[in-house]
N, C-alpha and C. Protein backbone atom coordinates (compact mmCIF):
# COMPACT_ATOMS: atom_id res chain seq x y z
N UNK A 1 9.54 -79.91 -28.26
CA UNK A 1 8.24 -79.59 -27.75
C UNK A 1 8.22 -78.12 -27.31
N UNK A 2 7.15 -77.65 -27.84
CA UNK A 2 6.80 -76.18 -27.64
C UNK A 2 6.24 -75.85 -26.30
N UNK A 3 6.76 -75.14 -25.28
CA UNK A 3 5.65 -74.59 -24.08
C UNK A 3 4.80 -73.44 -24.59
N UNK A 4 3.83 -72.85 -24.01
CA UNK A 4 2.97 -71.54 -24.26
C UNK A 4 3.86 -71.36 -22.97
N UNK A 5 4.42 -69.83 -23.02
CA UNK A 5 4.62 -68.92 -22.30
C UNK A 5 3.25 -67.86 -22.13
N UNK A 6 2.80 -67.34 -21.13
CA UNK A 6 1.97 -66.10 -20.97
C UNK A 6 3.11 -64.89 -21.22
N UNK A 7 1.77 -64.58 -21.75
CA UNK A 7 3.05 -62.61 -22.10
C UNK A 7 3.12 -61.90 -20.89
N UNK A 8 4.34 -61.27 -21.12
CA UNK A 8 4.88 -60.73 -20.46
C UNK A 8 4.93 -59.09 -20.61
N UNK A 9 4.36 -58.27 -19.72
CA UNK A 9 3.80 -57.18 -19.47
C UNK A 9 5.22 -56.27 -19.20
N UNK A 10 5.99 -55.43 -19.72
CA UNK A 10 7.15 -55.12 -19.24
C UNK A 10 6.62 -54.18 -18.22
N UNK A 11 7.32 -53.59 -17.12
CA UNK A 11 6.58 -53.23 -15.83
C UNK A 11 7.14 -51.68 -16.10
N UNK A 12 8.18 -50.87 -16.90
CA UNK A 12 8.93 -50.09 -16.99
C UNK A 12 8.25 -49.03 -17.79
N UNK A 13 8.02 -47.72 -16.79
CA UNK A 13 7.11 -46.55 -17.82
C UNK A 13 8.18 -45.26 -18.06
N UNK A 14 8.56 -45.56 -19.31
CA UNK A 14 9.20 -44.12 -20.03
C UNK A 14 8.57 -43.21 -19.38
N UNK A 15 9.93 -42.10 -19.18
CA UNK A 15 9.57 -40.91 -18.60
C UNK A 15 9.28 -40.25 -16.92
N UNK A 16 9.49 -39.46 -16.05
CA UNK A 16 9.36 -38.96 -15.11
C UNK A 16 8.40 -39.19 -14.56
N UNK A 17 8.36 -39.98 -13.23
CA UNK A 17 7.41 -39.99 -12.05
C UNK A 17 5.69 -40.57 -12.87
N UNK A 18 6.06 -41.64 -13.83
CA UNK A 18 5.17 -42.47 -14.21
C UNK A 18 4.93 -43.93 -13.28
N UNK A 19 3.53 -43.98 -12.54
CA UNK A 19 3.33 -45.16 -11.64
C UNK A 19 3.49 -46.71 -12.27
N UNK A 20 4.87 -46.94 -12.00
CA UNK A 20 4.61 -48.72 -12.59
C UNK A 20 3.33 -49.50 -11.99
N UNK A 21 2.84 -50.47 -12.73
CA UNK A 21 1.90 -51.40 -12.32
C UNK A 21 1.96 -51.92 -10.93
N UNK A 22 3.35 -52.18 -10.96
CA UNK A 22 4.09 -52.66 -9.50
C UNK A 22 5.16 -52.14 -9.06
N UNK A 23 5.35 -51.43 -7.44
CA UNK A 23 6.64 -51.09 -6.82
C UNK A 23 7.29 -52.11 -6.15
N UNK A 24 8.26 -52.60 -6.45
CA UNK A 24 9.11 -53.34 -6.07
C UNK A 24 10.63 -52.84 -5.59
N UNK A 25 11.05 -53.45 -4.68
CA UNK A 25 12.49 -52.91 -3.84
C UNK A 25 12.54 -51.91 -3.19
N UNK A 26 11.36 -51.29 -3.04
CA UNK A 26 10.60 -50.21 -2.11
C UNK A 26 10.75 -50.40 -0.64
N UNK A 27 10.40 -51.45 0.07
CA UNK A 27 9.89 -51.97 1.54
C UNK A 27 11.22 -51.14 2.24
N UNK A 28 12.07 -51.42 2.35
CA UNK A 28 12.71 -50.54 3.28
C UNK A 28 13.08 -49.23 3.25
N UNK A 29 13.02 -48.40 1.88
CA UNK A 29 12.67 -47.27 2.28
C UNK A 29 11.29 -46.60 2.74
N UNK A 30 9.82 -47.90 2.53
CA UNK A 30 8.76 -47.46 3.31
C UNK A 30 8.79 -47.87 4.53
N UNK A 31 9.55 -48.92 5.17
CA UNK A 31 9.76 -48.89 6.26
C UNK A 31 10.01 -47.97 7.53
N UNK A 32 11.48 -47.05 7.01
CA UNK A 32 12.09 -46.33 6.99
C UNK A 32 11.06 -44.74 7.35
N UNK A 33 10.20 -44.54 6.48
CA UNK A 33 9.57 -43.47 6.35
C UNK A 33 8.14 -43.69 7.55
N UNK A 34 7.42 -44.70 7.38
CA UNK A 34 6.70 -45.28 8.23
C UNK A 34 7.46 -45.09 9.74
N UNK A 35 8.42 -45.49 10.41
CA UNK A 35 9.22 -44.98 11.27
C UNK A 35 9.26 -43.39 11.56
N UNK A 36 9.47 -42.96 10.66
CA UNK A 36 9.64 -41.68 10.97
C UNK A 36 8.36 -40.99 11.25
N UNK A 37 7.49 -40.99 10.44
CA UNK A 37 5.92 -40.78 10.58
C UNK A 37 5.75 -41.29 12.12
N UNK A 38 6.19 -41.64 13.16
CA UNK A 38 5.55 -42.36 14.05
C UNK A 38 6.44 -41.23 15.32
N UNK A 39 7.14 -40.73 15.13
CA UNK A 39 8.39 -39.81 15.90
C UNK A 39 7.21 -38.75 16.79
N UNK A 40 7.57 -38.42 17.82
CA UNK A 40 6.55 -37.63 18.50
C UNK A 40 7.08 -36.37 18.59
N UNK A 41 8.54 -36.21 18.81
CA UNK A 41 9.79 -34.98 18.74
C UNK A 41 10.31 -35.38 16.98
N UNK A 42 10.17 -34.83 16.34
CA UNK A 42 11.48 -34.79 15.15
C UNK A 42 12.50 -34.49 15.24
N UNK A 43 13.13 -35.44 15.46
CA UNK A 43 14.77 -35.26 15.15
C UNK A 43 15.37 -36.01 14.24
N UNK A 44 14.66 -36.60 12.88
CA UNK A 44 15.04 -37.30 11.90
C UNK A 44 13.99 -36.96 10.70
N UNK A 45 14.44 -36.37 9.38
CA UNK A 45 14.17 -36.38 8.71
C UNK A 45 14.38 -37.58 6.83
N UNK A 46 14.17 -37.15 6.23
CA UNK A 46 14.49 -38.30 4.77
C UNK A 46 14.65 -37.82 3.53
N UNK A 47 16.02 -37.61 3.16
CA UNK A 47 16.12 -37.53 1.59
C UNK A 47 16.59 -38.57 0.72
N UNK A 48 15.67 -38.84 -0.18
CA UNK A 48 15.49 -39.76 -1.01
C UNK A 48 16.71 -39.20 -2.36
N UNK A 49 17.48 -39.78 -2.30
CA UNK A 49 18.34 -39.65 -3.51
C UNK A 49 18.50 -40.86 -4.91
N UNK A 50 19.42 -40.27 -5.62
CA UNK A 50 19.67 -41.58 -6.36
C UNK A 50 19.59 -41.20 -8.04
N UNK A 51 19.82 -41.89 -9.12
CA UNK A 51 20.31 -41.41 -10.29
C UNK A 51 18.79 -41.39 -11.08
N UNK A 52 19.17 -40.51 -11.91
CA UNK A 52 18.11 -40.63 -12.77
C UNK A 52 16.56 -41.66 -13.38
N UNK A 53 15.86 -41.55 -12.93
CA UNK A 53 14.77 -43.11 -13.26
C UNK A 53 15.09 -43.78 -12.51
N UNK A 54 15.64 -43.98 -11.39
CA UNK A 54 15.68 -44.91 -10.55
C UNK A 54 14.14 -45.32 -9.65
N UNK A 55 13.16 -43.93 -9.69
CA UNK A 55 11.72 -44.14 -9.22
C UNK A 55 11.71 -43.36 -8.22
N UNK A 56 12.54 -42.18 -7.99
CA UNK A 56 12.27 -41.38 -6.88
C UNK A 56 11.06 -40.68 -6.70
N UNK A 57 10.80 -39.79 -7.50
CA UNK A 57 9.13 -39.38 -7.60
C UNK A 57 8.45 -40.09 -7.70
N UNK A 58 8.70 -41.45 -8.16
CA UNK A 58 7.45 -42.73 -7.61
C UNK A 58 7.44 -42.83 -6.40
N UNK A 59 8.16 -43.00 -5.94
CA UNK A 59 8.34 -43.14 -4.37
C UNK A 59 7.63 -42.31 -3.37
N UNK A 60 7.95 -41.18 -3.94
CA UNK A 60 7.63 -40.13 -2.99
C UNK A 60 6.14 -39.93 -3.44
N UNK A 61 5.37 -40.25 -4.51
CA UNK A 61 4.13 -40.28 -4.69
C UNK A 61 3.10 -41.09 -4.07
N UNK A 62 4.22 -42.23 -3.47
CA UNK A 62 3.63 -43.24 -2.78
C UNK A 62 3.70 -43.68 -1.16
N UNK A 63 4.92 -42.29 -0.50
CA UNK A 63 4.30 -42.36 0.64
C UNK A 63 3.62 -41.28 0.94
N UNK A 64 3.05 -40.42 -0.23
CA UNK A 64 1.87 -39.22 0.48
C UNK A 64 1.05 -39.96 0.83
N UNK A 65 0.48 -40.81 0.32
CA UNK A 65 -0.84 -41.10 1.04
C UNK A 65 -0.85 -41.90 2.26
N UNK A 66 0.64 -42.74 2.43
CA UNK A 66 0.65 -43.48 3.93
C UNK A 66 0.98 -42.40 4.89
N UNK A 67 1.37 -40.94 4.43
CA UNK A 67 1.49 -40.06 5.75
C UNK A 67 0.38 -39.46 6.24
N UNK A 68 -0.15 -39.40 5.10
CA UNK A 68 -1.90 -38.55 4.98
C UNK A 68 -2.29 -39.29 5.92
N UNK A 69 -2.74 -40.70 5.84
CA UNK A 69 -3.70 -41.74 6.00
C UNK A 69 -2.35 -42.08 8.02
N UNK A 70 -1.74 -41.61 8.06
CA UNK A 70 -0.25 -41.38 9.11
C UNK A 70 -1.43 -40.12 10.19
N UNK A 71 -2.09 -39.32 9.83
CA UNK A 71 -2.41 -38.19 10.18
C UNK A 71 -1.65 -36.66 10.24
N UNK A 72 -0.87 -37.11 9.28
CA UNK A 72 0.48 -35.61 8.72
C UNK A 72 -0.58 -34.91 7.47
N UNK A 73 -0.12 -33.87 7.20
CA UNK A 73 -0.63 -32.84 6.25
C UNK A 73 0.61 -33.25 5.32
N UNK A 74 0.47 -32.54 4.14
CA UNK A 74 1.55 -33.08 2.96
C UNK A 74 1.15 -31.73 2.11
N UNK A 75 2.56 -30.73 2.12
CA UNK A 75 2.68 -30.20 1.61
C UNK A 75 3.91 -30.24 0.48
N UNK A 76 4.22 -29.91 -0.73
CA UNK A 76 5.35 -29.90 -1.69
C UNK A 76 5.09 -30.25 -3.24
N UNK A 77 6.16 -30.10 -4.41
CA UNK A 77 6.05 -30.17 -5.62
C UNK A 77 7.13 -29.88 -5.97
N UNK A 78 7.58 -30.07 -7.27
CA UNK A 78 8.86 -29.95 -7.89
C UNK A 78 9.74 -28.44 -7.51
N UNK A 79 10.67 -28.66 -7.41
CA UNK A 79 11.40 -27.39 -7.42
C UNK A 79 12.38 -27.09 -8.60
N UNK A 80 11.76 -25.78 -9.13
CA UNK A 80 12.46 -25.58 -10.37
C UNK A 80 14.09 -24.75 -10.01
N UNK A 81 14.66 -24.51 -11.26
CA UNK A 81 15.91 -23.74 -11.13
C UNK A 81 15.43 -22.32 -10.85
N UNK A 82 14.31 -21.72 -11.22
CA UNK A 82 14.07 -20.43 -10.65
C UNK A 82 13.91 -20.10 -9.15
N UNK A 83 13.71 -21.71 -8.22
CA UNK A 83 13.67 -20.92 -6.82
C UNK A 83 14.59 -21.18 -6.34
N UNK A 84 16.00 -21.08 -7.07
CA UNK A 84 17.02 -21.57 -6.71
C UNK A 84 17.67 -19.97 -6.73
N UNK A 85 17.16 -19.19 -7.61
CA UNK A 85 17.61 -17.61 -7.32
C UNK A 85 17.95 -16.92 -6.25
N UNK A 86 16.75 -17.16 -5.21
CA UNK A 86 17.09 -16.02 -4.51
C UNK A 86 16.19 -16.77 -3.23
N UNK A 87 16.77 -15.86 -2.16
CA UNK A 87 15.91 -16.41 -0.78
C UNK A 87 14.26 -16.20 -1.05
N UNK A 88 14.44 -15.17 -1.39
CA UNK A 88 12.43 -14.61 -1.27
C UNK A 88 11.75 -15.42 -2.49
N UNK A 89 12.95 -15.78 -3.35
CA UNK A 89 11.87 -16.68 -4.63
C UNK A 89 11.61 -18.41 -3.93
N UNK A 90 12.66 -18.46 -3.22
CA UNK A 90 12.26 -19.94 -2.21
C UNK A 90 11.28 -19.57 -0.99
N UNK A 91 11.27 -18.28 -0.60
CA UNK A 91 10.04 -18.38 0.53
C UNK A 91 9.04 -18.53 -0.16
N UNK A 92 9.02 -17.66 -1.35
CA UNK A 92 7.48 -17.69 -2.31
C UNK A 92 7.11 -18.58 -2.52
N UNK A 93 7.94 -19.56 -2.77
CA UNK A 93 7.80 -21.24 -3.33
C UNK A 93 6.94 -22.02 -2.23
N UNK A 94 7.81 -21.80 -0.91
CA UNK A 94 6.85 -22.87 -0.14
C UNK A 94 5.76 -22.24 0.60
N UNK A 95 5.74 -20.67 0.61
CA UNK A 95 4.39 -19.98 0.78
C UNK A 95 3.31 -20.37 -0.29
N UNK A 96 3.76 -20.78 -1.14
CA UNK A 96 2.52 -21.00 -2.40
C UNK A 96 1.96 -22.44 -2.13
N UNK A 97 3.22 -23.29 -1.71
CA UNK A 97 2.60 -24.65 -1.75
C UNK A 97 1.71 -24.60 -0.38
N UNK A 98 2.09 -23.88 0.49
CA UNK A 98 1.43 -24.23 1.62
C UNK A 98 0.01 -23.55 1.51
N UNK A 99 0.03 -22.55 0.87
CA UNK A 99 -1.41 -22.11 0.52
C UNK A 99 -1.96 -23.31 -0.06
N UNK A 100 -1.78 -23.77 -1.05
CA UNK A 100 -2.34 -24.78 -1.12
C UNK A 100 -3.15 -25.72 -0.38
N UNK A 101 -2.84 -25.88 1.13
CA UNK A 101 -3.23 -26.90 2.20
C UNK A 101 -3.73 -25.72 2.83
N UNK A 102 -3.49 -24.61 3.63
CA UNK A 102 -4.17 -23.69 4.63
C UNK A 102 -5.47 -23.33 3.48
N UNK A 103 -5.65 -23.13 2.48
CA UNK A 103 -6.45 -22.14 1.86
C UNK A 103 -8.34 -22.57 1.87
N UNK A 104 -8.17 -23.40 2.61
CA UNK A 104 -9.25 -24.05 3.16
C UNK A 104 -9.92 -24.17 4.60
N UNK A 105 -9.02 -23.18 4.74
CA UNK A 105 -8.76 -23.42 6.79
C UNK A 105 -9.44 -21.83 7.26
N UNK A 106 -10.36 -21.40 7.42
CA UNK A 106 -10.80 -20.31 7.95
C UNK A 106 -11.38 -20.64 9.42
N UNK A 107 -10.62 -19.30 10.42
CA UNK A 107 -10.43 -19.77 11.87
C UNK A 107 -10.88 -18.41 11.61
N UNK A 108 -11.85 -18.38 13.17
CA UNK A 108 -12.77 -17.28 13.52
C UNK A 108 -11.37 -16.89 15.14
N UNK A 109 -11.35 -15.65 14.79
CA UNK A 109 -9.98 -15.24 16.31
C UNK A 109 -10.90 -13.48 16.70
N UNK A 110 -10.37 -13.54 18.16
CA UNK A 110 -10.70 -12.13 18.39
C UNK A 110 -10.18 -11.11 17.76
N UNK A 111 -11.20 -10.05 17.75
CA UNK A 111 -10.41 -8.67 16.88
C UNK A 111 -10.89 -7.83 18.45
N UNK A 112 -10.19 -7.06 18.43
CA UNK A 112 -9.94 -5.98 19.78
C UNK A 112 -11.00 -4.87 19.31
N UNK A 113 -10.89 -4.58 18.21
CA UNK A 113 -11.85 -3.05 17.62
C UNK A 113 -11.23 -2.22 17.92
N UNK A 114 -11.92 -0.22 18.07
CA UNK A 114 -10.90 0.30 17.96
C UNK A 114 -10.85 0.77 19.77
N UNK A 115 -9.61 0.83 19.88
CA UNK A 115 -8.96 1.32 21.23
C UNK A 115 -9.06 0.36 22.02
N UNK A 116 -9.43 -0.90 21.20
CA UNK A 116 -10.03 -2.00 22.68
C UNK A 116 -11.17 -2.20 23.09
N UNK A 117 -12.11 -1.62 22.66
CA UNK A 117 -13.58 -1.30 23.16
C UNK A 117 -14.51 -2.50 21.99
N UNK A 118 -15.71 -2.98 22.07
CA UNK A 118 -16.41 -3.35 21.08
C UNK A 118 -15.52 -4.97 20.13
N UNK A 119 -15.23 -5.56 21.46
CA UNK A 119 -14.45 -6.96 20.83
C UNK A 119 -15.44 -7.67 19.64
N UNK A 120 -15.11 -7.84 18.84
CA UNK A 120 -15.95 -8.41 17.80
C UNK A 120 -14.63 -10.08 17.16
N UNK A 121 -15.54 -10.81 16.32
CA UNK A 121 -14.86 -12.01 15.78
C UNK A 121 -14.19 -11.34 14.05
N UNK A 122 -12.81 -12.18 14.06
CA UNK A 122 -12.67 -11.59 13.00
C UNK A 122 -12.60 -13.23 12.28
N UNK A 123 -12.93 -13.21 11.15
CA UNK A 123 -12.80 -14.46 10.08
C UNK A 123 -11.30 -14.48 9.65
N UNK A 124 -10.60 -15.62 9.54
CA UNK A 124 -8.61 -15.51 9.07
C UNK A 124 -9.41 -16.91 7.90
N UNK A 125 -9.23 -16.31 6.91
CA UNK A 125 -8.55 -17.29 5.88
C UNK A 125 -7.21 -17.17 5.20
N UNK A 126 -6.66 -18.62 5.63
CA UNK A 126 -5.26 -19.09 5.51
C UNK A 126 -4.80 -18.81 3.89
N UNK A 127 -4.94 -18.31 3.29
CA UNK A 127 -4.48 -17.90 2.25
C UNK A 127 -3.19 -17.90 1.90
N UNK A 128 -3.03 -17.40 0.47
CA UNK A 128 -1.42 -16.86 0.24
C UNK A 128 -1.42 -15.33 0.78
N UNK A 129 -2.53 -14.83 0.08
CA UNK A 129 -2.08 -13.58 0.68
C UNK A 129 -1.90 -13.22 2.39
N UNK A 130 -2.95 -13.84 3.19
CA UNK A 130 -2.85 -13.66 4.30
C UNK A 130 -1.38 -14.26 4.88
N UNK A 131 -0.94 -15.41 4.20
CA UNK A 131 0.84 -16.01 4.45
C UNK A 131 1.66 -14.92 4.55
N UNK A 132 1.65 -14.31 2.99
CA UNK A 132 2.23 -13.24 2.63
C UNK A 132 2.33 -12.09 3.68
N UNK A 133 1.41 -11.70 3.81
CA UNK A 133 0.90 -10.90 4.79
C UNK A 133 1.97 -10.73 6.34
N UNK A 134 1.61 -12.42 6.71
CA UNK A 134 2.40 -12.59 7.88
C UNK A 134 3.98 -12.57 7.49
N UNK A 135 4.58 -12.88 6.33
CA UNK A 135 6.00 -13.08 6.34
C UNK A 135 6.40 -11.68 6.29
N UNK A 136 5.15 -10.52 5.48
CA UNK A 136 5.89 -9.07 5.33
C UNK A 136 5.67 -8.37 6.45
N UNK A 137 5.37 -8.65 7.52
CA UNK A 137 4.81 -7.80 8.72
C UNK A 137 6.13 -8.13 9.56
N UNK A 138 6.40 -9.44 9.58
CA UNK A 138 7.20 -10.29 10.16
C UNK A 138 9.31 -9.40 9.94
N UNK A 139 9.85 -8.63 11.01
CA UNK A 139 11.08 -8.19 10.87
C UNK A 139 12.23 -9.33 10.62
N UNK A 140 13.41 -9.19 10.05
CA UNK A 140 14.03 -10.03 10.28
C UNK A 140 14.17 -10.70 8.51
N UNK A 141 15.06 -11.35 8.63
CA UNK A 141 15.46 -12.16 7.37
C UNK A 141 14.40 -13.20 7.29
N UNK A 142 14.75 -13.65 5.65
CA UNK A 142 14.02 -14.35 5.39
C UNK A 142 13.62 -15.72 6.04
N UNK A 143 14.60 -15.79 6.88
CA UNK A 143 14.47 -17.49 7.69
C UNK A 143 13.49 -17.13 8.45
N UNK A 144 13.36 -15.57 9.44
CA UNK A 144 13.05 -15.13 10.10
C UNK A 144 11.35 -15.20 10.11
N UNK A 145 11.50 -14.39 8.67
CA UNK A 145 9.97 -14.47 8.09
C UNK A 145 9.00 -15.70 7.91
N UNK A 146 10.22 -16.82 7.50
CA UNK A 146 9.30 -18.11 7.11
C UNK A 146 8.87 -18.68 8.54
N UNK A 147 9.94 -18.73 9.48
CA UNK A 147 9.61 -19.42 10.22
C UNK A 147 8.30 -18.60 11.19
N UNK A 148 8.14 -17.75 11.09
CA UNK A 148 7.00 -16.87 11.34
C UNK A 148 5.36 -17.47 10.94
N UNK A 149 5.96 -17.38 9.67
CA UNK A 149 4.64 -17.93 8.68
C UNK A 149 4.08 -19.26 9.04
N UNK A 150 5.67 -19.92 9.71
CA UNK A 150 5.06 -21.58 9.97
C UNK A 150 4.47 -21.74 11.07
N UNK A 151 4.89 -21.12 12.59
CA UNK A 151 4.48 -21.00 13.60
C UNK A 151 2.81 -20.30 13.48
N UNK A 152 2.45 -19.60 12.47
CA UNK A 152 1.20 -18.79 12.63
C UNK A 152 -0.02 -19.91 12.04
N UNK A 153 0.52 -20.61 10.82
CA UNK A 153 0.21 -21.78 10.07
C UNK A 153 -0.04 -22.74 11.15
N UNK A 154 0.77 -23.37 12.16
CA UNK A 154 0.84 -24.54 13.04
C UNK A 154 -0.33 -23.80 14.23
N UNK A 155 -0.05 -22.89 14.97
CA UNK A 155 -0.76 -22.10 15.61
C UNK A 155 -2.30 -22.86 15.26
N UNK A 156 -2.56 -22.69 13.79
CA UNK A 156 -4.74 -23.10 13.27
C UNK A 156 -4.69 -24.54 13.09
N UNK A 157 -3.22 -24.84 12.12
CA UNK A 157 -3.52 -26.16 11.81
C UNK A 157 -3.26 -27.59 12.98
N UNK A 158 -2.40 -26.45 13.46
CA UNK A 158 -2.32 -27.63 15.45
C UNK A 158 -4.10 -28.71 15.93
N UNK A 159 -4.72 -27.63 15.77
CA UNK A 159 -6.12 -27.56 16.42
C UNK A 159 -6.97 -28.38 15.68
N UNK A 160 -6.24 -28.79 13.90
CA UNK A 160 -7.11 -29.80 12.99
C UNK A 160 -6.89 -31.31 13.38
N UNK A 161 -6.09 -31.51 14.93
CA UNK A 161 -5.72 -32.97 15.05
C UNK A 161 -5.34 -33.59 14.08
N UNK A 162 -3.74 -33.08 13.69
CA UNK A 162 -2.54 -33.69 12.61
C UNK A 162 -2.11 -33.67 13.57
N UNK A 163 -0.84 -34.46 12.82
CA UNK A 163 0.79 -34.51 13.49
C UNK A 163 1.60 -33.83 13.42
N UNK A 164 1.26 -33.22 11.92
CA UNK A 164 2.51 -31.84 11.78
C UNK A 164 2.08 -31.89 10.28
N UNK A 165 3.14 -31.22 9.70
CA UNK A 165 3.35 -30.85 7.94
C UNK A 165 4.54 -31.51 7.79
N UNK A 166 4.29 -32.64 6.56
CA UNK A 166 5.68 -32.81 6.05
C UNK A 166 5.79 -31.64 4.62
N UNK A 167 6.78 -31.66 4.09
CA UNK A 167 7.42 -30.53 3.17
C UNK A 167 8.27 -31.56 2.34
N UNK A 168 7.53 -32.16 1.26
CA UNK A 168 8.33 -33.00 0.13
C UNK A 168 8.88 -32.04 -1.14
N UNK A 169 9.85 -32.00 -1.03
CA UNK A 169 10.00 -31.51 -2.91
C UNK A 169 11.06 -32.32 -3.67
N UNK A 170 10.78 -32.36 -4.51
CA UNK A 170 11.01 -33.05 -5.69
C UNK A 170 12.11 -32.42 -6.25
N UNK A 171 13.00 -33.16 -7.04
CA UNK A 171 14.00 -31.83 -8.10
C UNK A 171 14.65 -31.25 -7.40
N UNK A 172 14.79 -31.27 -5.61
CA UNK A 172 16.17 -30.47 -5.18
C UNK A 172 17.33 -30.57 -5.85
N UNK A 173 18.09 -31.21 -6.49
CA UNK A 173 19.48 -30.98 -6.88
C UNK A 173 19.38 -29.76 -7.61
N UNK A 174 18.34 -28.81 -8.34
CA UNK A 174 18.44 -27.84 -8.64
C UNK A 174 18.57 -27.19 -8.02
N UNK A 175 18.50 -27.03 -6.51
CA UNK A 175 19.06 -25.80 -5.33
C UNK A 175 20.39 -26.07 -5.28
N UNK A 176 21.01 -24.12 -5.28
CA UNK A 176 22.20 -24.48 -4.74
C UNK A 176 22.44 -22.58 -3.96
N UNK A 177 23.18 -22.39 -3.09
CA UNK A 177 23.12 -21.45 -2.69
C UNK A 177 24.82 -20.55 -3.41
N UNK A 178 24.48 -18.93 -3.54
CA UNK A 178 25.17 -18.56 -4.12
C UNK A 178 26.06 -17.32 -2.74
N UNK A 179 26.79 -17.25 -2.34
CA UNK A 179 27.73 -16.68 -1.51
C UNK A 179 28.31 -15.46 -2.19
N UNK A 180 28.46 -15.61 -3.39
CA UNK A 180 29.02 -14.06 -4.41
C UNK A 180 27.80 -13.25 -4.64
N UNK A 181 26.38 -13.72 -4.45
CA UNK A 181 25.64 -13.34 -4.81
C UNK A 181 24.79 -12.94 -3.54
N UNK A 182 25.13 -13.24 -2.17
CA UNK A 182 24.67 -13.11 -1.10
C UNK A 182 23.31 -13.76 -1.25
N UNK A 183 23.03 -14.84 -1.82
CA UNK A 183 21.89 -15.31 -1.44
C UNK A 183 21.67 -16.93 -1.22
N UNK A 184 21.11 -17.40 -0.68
CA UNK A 184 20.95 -18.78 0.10
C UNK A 184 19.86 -19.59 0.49
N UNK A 185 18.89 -20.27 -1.01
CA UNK A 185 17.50 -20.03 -0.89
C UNK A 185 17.74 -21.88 -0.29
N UNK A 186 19.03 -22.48 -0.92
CA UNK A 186 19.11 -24.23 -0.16
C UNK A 186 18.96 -24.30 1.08
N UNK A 187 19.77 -23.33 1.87
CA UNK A 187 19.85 -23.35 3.25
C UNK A 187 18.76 -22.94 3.51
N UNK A 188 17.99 -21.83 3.50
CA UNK A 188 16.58 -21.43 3.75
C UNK A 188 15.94 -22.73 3.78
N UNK A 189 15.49 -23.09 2.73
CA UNK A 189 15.16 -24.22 2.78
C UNK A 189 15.54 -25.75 3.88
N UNK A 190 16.53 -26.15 4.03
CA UNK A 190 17.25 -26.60 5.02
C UNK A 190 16.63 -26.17 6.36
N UNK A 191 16.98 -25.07 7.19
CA UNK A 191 16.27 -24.50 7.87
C UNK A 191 15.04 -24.66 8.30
């Protein structure tokens, strides 16, 4: 005797950071992340590791929106082997992504005028260039500079009632820092 079986839908999508129909074996690393999203001091962060196709960029596609919907900002994107060069090609990197999220954010701040006299409003849009701006004005090494950029960034985006910025990227195993070469864009990063 013959049964009818219903077909069977294979759940498995060839290729990089393709959304299966269904995530499964997930729950405790959203657990995990959900936890952390809830931290009022950070002193715990999350790297998602693991071999090839295992669903990491699924993953991570799928808790942007519980951090969003968390009240966190979500900044990040793949990281190629080129910002693995050099410190200033990794500041550029996450100065670009973060433009991305500020470049929408125009905050009205005092301008002094000249000598002090004639206070007028000046318009700041969060830009790249205006980022830029702050990291090249900013003395000091590149850690120096970024962390500049982030404090000036947190400074407007404090005031949008978030929680903070998370900073996802994708493809880290392509960072690595070079010591013969005096440069150290992983640790920057790290940092």
């Amino acid at each position: 005797m013959k049964t009818s079986v219903a077909p069977f839908t294979n759940p498995f999508r060839p290729g990089a950071g393709h959304m299966p129909p269904y995530l499964a074996g997930r729950q405790q690393e959203e657990l995990v992340f959900r936890q952390l999203l809830r931290q009022d001091t950070i002193l715990q962060n999350m790297i998602l590791t693991g071999l090839r196709g295992v669903g990491k960029t699924v993953l991570l596609e799928t808790l942007k929106p519980q951090a969003i919907k968390a009240g966190w900002l979500w900044v990040g994107t793949d990281l190629s082997e080129s910002v693995s060069v050099s410190e200033e090609s990794m500041a550029t990197r996450i100065l670009a992504d973060l433009a991305v999220l500020t470049s929408g954010i125009t905050m009205t701040v005092p301008d002094q005028g000249v000598a002090g006299f004639m206070e007028t409003n000046t318009h700041v849009t969060l830009n790249y260039s205006k980022l830029k701006e702050v990291y090249e004005r900013t003395p000091g090494l590149s850690s120096d500079k970024l962390k500049s950029v982030l404090e000036y960034v947190w400074f407007f985006t404090s005031q949008l009632d978030k929680r903070g910025i998370i900073f996802a990227y994708d493809e880290a195993q392509n960072l690595s820092d070079s010591a013969t070469k005096d440069q150290f864009p992983l640790s920057l990063l790290l940092d």
